[in-house]
N, C-alpha and C. Protein backbone atom coordinates (compact mmCIF):
# COMPACT_ATOMS: atom_id res chain seq x y z
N UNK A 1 93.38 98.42 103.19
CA UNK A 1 93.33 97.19 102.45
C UNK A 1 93.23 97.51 100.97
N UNK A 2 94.28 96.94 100.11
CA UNK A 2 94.81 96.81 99.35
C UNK A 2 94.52 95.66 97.93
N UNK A 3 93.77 95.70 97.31
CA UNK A 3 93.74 94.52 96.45
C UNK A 3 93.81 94.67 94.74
N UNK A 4 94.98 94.40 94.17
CA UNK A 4 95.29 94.35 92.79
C UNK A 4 93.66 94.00 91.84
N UNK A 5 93.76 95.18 91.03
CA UNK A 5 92.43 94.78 90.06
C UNK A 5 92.65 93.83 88.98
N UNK A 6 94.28 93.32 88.75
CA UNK A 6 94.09 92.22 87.93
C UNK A 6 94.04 91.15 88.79
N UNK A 7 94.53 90.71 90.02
CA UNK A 7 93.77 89.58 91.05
C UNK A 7 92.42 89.27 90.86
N UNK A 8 91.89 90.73 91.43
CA UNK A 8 90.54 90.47 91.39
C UNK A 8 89.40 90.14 90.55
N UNK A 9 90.47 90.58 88.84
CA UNK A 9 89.99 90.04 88.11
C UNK A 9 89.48 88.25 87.65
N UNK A 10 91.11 87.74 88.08
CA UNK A 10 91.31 86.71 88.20
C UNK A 10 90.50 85.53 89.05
N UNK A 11 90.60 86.23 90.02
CA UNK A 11 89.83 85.10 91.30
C UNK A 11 88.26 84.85 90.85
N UNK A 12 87.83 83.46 91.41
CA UNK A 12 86.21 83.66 91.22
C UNK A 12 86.19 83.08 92.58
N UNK A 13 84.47 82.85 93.12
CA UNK A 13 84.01 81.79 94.05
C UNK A 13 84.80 80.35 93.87
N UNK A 14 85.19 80.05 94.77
CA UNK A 14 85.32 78.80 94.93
C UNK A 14 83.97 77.50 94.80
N UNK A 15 83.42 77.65 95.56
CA UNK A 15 82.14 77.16 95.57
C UNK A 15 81.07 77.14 94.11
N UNK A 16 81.34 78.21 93.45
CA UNK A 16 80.12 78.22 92.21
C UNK A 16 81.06 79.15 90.89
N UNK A 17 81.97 79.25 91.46
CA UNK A 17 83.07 80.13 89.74
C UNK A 17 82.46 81.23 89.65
N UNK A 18 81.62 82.15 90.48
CA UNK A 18 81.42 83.20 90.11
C UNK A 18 82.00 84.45 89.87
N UNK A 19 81.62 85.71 89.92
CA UNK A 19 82.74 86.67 89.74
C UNK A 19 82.86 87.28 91.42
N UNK A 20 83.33 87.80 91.99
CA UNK A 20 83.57 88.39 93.24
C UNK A 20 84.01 90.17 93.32
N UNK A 21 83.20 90.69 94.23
CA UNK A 21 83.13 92.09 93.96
C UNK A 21 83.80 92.41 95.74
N UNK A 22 84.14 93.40 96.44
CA UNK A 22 84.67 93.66 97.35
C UNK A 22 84.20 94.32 98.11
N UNK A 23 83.85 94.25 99.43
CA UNK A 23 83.54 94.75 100.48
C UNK A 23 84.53 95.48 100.94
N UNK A 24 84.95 96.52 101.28
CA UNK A 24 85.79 97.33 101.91
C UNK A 24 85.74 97.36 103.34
N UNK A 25 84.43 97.44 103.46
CA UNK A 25 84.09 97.91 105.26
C UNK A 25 84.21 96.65 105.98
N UNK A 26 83.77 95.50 105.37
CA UNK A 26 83.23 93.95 106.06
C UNK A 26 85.35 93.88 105.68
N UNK A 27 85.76 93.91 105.01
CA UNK A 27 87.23 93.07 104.15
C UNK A 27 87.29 92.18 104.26
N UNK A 28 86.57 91.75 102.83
CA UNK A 28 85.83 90.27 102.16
C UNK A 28 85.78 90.62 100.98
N UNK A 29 85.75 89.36 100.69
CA UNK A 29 85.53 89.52 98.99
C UNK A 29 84.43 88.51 98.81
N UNK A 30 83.04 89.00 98.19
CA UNK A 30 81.92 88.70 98.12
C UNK A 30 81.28 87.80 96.56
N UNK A 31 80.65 86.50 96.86
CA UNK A 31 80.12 85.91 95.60
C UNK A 31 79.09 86.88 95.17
N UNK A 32 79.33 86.93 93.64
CA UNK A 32 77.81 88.38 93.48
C UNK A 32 76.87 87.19 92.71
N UNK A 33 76.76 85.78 92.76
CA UNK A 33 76.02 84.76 92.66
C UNK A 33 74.91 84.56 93.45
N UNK A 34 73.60 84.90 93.28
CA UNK A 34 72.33 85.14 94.28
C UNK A 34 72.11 83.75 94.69
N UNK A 35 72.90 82.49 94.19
CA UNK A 35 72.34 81.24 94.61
C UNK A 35 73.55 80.70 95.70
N UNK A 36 74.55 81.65 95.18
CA UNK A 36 75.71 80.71 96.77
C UNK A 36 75.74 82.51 97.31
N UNK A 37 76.28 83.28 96.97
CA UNK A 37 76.33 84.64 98.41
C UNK A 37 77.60 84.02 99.20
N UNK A 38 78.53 83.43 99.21
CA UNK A 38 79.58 83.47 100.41
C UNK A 38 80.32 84.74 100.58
N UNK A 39 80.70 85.00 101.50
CA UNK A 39 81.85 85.71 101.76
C UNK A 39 83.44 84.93 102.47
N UNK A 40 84.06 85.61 101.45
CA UNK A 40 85.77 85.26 101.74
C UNK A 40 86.47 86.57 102.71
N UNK A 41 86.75 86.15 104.00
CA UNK A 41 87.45 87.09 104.75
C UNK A 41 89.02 87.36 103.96
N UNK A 42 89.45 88.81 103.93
CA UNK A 42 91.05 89.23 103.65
C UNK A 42 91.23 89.52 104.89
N UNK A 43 92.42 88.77 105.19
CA UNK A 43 93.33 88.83 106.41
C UNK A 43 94.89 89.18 105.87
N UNK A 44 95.46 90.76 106.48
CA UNK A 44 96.57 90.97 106.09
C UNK A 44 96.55 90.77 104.43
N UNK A 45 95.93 91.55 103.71
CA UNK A 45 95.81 91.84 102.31
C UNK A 45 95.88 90.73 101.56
N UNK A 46 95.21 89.73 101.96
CA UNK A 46 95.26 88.34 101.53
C UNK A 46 93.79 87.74 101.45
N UNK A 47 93.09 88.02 100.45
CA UNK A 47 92.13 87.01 100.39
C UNK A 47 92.04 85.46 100.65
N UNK A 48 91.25 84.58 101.72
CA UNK A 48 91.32 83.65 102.63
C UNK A 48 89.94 82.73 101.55
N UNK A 49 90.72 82.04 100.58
CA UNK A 49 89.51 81.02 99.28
C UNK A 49 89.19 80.12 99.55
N UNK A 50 88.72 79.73 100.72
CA UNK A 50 88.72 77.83 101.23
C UNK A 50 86.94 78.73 101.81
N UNK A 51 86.27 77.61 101.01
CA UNK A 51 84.60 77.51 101.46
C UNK A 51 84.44 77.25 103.12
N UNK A 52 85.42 77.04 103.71
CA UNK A 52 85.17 76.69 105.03
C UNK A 52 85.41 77.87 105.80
N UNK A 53 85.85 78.87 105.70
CA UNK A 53 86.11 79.85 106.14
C UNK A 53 85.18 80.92 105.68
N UNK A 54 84.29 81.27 104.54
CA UNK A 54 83.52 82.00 104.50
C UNK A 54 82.45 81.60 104.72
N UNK A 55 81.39 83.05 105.21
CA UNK A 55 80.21 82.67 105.85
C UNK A 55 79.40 83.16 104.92
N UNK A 56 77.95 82.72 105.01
CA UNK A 56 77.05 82.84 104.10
C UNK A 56 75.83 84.53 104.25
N UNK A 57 76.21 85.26 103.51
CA UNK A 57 75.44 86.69 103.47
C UNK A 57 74.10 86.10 103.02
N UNK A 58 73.62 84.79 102.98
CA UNK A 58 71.77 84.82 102.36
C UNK A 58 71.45 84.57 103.97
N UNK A 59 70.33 85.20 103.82
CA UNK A 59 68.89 85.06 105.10
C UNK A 59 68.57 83.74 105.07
N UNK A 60 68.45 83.66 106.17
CA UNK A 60 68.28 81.70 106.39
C UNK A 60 66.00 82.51 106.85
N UNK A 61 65.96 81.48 105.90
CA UNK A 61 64.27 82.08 106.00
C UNK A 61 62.95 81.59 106.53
């Protein structure tokens, strides 16, 4: 998995405009926003940006 660093520059959270950093192992692209945390699944070198599809990396407490 494959992802252009000016994309990634480009893209933020959907949910909160944050910046997004990359998971390699999970292949996701991660809010680095401590108040939303989503993760965006890449399917076929395609980051997947719809809030309904990523799941939430915070501890439900």
């Amino acid at each position: 998995m494959l992802l252009d660093s000016t994309l990634l520059g480009i893209l933020a959270c959907p949910a909160c405009h944050s910046n997004l950093s990359v998971d390699y192992e999970a292949k996701e692209l991660v809010c680095n926003s401590a108040d939303c945390g989503l993760a965006y699944p890449i399917r076929d070198n395609i980051p997947i940006m719809l809030v309904d599809e990523a799941r939430s990396t915070r501890r439900s407490g």
